[in-house]
PDB file of N, CA and C in Angstrom:
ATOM      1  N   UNK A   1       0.816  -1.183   0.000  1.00  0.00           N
ATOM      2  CA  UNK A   1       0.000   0.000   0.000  1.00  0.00           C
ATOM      3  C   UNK A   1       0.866   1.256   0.000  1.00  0.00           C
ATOM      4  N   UNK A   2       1.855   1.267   0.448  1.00  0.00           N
ATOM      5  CA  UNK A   2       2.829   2.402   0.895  1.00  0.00           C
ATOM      6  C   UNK A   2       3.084   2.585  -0.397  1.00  0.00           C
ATOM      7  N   UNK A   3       3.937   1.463  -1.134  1.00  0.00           N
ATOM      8  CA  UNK A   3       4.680   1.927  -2.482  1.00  0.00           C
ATOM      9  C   UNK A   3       3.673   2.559  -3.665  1.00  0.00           C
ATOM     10  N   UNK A   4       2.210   1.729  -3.242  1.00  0.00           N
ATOM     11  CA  UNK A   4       1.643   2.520  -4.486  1.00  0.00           C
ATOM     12  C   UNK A   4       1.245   4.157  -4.273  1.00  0.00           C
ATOM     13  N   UNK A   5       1.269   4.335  -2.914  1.00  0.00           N
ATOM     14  CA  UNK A   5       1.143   6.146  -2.064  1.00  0.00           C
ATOM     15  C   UNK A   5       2.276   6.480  -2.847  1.00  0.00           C
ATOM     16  N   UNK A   6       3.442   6.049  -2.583  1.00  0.00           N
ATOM     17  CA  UNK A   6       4.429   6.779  -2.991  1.00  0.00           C
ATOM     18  C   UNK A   6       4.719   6.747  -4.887  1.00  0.00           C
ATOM     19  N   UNK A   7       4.434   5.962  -5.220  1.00  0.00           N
ATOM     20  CA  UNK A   7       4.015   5.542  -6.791  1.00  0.00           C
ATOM     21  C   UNK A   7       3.301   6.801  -7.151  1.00  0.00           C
ATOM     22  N   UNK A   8       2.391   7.055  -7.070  1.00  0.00           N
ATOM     23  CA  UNK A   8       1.007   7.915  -7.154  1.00  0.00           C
ATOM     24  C   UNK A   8       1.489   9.615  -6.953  1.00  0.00           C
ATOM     25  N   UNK A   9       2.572   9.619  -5.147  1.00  0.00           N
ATOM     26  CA  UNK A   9       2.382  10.932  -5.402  1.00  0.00           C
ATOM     27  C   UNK A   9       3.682  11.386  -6.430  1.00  0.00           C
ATOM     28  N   UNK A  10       4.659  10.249  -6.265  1.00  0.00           N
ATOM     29  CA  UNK A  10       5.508  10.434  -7.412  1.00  0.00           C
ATOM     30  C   UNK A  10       5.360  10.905  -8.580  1.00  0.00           C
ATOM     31  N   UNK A  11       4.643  10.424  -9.351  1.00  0.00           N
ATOM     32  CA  UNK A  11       3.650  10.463 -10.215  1.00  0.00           C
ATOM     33  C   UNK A  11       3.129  11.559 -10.614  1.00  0.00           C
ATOM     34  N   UNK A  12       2.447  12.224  -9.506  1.00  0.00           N
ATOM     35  CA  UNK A  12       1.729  13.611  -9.434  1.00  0.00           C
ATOM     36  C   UNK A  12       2.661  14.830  -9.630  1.00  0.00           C
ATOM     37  N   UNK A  13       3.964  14.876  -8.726  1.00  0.00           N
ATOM     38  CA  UNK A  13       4.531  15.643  -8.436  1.00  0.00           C
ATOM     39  C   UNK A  13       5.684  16.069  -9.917  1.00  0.00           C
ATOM     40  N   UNK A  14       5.438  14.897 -10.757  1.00  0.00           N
ATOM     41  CA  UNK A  14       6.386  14.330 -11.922  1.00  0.00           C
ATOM     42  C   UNK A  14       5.696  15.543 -13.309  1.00  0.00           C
ATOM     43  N   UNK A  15       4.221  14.848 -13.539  1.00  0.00           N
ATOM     44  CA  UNK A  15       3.407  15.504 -14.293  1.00  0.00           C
ATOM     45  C   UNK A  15       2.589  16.966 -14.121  1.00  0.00           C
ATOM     46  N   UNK A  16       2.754  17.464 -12.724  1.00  0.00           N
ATOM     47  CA  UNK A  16       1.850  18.919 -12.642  1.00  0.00           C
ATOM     48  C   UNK A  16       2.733  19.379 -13.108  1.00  0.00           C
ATOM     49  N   UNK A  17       4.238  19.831 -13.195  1.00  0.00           N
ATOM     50  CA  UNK A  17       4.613  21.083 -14.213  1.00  0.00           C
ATOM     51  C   UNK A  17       4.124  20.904 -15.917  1.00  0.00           C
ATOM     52  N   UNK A  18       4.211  19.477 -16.448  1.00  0.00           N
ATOM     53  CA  UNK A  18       3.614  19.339 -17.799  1.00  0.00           C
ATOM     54  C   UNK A  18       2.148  19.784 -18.067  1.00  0.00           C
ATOM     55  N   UNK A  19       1.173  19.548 -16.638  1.00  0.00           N
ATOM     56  CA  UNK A  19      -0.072  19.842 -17.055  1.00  0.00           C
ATOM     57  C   UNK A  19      -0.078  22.129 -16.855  1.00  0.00           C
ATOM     58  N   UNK A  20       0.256  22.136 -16.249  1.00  0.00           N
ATOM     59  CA  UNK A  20       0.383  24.057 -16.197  1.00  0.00           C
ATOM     60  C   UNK A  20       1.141  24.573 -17.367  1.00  0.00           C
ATOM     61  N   UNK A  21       2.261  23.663 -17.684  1.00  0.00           N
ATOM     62  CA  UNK A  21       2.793  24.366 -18.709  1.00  0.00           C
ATOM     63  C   UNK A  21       1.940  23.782 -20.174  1.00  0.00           C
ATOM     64  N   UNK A  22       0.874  23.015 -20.353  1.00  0.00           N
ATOM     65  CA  UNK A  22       0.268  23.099 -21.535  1.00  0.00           C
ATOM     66  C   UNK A  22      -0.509  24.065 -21.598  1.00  0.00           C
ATOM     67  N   UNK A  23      -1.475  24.574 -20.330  1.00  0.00           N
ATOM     68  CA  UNK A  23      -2.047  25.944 -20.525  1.00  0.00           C
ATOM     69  C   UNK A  23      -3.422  25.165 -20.459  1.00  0.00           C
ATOM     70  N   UNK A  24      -3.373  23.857 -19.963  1.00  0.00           N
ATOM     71  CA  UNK A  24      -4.917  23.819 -19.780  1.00  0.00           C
ATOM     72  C   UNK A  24      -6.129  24.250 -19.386  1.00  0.00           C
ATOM     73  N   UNK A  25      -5.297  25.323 -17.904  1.00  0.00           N
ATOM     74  CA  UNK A  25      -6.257  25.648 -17.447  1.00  0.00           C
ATOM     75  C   UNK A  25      -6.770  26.947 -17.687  1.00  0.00           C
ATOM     76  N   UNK A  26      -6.141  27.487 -18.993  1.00  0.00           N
ATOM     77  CA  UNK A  26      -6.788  28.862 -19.410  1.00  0.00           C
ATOM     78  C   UNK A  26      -8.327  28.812 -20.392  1.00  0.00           C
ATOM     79  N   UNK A  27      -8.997  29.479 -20.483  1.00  0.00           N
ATOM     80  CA  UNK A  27     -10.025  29.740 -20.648  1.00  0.00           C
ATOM     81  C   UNK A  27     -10.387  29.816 -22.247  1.00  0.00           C
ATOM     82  N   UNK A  28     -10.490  28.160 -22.600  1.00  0.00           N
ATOM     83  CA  UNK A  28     -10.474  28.098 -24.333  1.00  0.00           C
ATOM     84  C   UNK A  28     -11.394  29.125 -25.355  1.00  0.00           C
ATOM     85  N   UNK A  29     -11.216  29.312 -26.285  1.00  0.00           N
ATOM     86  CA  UNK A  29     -12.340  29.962 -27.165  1.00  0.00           C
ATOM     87  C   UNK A  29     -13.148  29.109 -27.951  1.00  0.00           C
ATOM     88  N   UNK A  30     -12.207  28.017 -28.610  1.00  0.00           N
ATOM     89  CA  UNK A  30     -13.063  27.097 -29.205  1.00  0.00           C
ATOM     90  C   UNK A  30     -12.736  25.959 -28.808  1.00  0.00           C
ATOM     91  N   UNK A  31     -13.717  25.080 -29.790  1.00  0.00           N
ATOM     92  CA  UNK A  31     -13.643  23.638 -29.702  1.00  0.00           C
ATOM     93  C   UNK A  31     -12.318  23.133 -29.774  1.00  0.00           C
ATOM     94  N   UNK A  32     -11.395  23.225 -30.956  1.00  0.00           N
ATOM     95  CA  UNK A  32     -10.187  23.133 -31.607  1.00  0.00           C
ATOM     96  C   UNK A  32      -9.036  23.661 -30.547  1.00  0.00           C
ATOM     97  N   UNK A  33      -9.215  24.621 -29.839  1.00  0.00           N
ATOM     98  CA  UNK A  33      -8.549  24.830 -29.192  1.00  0.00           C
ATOM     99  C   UNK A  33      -8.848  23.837 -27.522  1.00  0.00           C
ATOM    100  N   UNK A  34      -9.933  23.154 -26.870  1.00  0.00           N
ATOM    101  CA  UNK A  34     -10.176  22.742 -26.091  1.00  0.00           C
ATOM    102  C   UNK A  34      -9.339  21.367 -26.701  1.00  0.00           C
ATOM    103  N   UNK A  35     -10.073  20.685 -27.743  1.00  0.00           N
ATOM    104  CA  UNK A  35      -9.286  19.625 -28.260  1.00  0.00           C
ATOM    105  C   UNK A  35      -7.580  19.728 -28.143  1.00  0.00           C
ATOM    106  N   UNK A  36      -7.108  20.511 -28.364  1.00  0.00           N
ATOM    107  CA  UNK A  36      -5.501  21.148 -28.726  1.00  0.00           C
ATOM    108  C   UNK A  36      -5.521  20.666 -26.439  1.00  0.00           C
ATOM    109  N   UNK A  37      -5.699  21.497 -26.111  1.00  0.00           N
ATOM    110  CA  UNK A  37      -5.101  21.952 -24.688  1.00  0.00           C
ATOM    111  C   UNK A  37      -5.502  19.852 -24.135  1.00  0.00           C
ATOM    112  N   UNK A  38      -6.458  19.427 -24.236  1.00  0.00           N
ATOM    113  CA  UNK A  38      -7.243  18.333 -23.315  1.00  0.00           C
ATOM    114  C   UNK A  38      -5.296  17.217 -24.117  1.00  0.00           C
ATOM    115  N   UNK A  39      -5.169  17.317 -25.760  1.00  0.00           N
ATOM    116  CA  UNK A  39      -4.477  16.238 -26.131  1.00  0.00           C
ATOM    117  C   UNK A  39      -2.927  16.329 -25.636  1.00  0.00           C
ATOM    118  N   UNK A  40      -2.826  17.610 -25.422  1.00  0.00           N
ATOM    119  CA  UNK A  40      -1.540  18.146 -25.166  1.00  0.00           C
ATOM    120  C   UNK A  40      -1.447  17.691 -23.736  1.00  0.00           C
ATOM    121  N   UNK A  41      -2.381  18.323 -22.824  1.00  0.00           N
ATOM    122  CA  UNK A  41      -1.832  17.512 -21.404  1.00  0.00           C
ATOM    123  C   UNK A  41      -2.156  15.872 -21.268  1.00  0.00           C
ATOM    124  N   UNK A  42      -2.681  14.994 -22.131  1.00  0.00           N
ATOM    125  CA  UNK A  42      -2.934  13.879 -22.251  1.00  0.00           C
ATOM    126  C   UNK A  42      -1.296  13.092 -22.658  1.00  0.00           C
ATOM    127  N   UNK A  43      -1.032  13.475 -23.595  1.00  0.00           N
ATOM    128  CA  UNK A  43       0.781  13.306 -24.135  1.00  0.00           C
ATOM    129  C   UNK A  43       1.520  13.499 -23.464  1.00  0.00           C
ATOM    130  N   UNK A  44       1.551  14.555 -22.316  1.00  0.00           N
ATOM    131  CA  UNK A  44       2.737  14.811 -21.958  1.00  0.00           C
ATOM    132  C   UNK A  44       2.394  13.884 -20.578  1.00  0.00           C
ATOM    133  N   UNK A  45       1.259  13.398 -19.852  1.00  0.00           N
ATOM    134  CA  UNK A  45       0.599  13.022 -18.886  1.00  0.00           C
ATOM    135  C   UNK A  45       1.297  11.262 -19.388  1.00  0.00           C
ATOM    136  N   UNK A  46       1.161  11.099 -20.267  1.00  0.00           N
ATOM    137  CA  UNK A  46       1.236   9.621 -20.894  1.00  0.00           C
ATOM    138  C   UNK A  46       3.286   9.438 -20.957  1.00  0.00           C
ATOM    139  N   UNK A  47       3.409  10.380 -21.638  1.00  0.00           N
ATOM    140  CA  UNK A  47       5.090  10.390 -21.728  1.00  0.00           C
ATOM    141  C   UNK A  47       5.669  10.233 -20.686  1.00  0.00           C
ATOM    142  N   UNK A  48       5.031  10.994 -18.915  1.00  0.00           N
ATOM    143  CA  UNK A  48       5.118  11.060 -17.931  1.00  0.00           C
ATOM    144  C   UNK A  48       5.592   8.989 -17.498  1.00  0.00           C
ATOM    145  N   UNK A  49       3.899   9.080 -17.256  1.00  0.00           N
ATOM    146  CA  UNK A  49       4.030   7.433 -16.865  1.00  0.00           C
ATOM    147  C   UNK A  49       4.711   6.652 -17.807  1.00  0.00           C
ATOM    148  N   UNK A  50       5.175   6.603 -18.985  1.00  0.00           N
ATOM    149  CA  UNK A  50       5.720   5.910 -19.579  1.00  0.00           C
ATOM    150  C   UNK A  50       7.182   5.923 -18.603  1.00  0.00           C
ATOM    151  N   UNK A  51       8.002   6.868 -19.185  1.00  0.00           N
ATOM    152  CA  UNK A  51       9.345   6.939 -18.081  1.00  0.00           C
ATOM    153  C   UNK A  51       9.188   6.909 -16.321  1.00  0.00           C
ATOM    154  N   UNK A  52       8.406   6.926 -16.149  1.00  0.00           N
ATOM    155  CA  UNK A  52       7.853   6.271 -14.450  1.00  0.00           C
ATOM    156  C   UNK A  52       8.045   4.726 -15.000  1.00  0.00           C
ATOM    157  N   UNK A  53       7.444   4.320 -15.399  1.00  0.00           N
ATOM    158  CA  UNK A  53       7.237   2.647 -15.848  1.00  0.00           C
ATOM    159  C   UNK A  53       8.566   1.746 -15.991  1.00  0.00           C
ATOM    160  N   UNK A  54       9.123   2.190 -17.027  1.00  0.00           N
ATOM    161  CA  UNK A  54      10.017   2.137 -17.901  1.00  0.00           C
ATOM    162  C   UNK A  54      11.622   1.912 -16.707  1.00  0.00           C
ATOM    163  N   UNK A  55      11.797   3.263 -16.290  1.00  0.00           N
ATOM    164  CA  UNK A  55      12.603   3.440 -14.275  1.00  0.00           C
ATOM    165  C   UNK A  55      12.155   2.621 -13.566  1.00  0.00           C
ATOM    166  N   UNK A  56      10.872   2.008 -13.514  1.00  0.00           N
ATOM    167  CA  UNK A  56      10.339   0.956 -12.161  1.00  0.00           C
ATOM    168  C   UNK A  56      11.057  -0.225 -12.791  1.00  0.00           C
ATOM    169  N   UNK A  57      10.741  -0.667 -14.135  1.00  0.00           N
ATOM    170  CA  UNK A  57      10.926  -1.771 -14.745  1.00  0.00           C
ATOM    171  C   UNK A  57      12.440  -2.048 -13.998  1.00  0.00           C
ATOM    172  N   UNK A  58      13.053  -1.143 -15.141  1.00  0.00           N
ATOM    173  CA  UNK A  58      14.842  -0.496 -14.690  1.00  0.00           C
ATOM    174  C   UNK A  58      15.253  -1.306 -12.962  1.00  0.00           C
ATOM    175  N   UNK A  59      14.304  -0.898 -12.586  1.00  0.00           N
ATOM    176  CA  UNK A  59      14.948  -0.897 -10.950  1.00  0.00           C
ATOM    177  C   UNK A  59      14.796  -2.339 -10.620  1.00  0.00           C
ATOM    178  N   UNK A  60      13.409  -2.676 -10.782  1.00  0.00           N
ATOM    179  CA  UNK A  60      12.970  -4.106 -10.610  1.00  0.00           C
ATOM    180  C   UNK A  60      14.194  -5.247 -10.902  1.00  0.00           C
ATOM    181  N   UNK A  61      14.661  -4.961 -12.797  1.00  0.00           N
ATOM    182  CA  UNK A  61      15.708  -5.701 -13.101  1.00  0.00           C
ATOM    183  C   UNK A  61      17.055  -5.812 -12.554  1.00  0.00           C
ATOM    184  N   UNK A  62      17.235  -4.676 -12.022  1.00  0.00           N
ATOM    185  CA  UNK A  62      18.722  -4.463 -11.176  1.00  0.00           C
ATOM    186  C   UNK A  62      18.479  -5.056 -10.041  1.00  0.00           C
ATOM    187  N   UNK A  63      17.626  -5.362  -8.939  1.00  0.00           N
ATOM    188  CA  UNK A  63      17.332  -5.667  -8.151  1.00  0.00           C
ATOM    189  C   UNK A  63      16.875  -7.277  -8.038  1.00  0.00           C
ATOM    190  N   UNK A  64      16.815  -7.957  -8.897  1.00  0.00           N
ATOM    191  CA  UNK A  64      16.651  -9.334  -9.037  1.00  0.00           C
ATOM    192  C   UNK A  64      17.860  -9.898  -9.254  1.00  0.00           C
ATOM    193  N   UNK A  65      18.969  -9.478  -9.535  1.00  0.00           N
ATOM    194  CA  UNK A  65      19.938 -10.238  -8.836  1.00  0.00           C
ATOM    195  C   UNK A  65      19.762 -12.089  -9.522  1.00  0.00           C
ATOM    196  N   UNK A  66      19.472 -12.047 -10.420  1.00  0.00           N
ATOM    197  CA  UNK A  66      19.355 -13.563 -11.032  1.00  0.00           C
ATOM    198  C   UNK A  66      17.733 -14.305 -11.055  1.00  0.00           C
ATOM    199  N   UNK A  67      16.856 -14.018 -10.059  1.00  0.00           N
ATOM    200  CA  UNK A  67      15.912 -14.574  -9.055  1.00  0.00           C
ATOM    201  C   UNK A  67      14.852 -14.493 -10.183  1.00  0.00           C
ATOM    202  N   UNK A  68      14.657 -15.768 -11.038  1.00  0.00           N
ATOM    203  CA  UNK A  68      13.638 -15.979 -11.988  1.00  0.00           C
ATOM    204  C   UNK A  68      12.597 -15.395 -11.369  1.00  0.00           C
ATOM    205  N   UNK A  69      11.607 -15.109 -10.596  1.00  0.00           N
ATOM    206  CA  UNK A  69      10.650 -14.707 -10.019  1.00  0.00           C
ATOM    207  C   UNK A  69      10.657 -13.224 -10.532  1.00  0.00           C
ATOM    208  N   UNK A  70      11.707 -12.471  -9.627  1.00  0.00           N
ATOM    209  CA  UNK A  70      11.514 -11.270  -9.974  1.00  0.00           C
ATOM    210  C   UNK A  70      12.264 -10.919 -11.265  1.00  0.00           C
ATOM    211  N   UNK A  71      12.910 -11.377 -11.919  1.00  0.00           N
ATOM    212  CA  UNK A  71      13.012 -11.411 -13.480  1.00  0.00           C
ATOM    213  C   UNK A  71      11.715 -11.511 -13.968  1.00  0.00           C
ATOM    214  N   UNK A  72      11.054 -12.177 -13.823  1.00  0.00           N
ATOM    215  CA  UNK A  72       9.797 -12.408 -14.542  1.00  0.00           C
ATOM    216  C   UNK A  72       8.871 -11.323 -14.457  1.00  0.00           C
ATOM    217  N   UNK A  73       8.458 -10.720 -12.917  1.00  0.00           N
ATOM    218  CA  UNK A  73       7.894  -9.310 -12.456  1.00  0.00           C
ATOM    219  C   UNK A  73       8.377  -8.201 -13.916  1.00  0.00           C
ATOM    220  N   UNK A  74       9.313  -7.992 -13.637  1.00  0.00           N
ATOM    221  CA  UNK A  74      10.131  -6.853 -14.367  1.00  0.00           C
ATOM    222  C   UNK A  74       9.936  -7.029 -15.711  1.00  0.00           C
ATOM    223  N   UNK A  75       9.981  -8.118 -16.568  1.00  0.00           N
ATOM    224  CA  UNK A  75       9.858  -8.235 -17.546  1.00  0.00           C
ATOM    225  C   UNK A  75       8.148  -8.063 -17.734  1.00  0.00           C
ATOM    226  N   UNK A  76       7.262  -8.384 -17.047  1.00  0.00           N
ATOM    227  CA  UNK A  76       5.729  -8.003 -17.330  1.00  0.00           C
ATOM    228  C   UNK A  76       5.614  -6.249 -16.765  1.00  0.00           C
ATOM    229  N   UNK A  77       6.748  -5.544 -16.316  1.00  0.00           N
ATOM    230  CA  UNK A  77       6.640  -4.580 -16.444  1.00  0.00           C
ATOM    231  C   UNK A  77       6.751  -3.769 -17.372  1.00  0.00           C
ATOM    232  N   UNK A  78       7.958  -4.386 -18.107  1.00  0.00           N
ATOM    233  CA  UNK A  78       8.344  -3.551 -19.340  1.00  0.00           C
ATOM    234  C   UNK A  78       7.107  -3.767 -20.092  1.00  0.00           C
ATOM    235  N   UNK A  79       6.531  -5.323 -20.582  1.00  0.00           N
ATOM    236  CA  UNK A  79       5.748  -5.196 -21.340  1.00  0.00           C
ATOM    237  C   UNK A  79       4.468  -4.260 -20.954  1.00  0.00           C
ATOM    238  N   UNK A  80       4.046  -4.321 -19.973  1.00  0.00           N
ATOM    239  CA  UNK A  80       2.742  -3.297 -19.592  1.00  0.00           C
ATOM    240  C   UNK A  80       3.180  -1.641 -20.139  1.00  0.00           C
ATOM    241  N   UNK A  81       4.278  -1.786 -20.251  1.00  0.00           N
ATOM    242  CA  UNK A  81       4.569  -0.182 -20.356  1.00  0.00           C
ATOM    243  C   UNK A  81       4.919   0.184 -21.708  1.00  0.00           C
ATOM    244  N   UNK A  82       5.291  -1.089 -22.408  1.00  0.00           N
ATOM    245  CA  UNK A  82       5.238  -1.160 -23.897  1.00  0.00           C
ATOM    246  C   UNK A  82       3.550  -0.791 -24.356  1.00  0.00           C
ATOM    247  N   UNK A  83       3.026  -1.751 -23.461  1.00  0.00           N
ATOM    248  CA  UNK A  83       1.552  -1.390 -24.202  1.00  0.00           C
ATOM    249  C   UNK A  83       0.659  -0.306 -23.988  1.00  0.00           C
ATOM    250  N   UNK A  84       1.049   0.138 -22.753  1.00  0.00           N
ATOM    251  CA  UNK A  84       0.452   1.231 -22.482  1.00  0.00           C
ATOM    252  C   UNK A  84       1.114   2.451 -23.731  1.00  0.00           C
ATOM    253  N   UNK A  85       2.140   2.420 -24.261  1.00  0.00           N
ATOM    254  CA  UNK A  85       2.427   3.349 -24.576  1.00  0.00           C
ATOM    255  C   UNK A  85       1.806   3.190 -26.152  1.00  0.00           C
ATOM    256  N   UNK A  86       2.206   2.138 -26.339  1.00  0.00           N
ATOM    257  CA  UNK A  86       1.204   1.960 -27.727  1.00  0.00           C
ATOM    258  C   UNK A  86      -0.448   2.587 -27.853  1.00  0.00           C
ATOM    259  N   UNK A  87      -0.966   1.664 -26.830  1.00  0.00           N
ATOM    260  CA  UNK A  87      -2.512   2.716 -26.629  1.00  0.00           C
ATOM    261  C   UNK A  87      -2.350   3.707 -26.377  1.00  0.00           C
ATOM    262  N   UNK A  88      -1.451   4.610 -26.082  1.00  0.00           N
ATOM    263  CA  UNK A  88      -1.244   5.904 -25.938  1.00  0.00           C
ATOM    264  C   UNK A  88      -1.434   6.786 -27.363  1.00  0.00           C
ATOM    265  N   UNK A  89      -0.740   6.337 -28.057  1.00  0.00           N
ATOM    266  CA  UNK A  89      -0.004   6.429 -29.213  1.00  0.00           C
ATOM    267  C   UNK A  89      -1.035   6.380 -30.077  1.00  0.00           C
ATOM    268  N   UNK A  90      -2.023   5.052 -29.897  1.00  0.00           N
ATOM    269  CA  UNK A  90      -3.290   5.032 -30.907  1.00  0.00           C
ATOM    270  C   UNK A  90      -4.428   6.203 -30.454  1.00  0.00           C
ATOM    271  N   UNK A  91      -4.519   6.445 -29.174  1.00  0.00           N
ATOM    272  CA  UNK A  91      -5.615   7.052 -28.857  1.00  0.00           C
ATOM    273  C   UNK A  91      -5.366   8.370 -29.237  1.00  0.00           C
ATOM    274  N   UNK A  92      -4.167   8.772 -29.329  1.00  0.00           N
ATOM    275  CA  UNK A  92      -3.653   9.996 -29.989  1.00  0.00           C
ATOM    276  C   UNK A  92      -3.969  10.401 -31.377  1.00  0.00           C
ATOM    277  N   UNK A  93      -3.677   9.567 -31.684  1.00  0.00           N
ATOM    278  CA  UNK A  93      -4.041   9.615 -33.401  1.00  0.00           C
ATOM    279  C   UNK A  93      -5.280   9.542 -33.470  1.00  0.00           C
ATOM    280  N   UNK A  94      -6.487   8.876 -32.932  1.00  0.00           N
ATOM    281  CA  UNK A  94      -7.775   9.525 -32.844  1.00  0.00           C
ATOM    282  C   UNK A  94      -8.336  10.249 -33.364  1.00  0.00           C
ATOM    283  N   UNK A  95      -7.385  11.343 -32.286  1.00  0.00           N
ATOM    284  CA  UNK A  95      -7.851  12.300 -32.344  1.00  0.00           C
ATOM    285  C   UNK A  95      -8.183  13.457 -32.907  1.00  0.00           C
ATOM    286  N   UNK A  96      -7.101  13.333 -33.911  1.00  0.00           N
ATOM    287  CA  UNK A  96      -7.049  14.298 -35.288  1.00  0.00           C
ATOM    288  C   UNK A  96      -7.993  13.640 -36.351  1.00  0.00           C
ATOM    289  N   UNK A  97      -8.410  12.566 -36.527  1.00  0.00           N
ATOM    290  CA  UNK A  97      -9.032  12.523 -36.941  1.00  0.00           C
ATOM    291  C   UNK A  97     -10.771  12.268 -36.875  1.00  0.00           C
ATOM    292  N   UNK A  98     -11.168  12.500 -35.448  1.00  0.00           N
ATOM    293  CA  UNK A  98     -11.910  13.325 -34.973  1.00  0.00           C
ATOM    294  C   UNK A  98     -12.321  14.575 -35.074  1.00  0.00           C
ATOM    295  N   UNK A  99     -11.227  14.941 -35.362  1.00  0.00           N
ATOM    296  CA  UNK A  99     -11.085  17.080 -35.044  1.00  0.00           C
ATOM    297  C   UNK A  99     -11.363  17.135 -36.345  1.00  0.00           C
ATOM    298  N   UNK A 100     -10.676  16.174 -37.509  1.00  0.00           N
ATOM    299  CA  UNK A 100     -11.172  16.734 -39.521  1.00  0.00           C
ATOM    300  C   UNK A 100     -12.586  16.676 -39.213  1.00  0.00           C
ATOM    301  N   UNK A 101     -13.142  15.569 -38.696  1.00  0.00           N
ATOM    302  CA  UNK A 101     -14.838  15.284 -39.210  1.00  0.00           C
ATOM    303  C   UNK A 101     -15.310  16.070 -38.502  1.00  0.00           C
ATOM    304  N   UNK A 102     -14.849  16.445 -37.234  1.00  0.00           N
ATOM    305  CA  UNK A 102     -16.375  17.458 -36.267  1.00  0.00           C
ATOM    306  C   UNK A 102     -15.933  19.116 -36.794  1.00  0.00           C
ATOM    307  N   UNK A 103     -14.642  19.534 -36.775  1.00  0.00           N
ATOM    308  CA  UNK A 103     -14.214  20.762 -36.863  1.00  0.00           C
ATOM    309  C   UNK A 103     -14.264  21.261 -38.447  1.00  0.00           C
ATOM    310  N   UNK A 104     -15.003  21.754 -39.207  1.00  0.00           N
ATOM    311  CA  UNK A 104     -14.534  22.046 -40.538  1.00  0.00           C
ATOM    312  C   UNK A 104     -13.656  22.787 -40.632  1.00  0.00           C
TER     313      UNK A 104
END
């Protein structure tokens, strides 16, 4: 329970300068621009946990020390973080093509 507290606020403390510096929280005019600000802190939010992931994996492997067990952990880490980043990646692309059909 502790590590995922500390996981989490890690986490938090990692991504609030990316979410202020996209400018989300200023006061959109349009659609296109709401779309623009929501994908921008979504990417950089995602890029975030990716290299969180990616460092846990990292650590996990240094720390197993041979021990098939936690070799095995680490390696379903990397992959979770492979895939997460892939769905990242697709849900991104989405989105522009969302924005051609609704936005003329």
């Amino acid at each position: 329970m502790k590590k995922n507290i500390i996981v989490m606020l890690s986490f938090s403390a990692l991504s609030s300068p990316a979410i202020v510096l996209t400018g989300a929280f200023t006061l959109p005019a349009t659609v296109q621009t709401i779309l623009t600000n929501i994908t921008t802190t979504a990417w950089y939010i995602l890029a975030t946990a990716a290299i969180v992931c990616f460092v846990y994996a990292g650590i996990l492997f240094l720390s197993a020390q041979g021990d098939p067990g936690k070799l095995e952990t680490a390696k379903k880490a990397v992959i979770f973080g492979v895939v997460g980043v892939v769905v990242g990646i697709l849900a991104y692309s989405i989105v522009p093509i969302l924005k051609a059909i609704l936005v003329p």
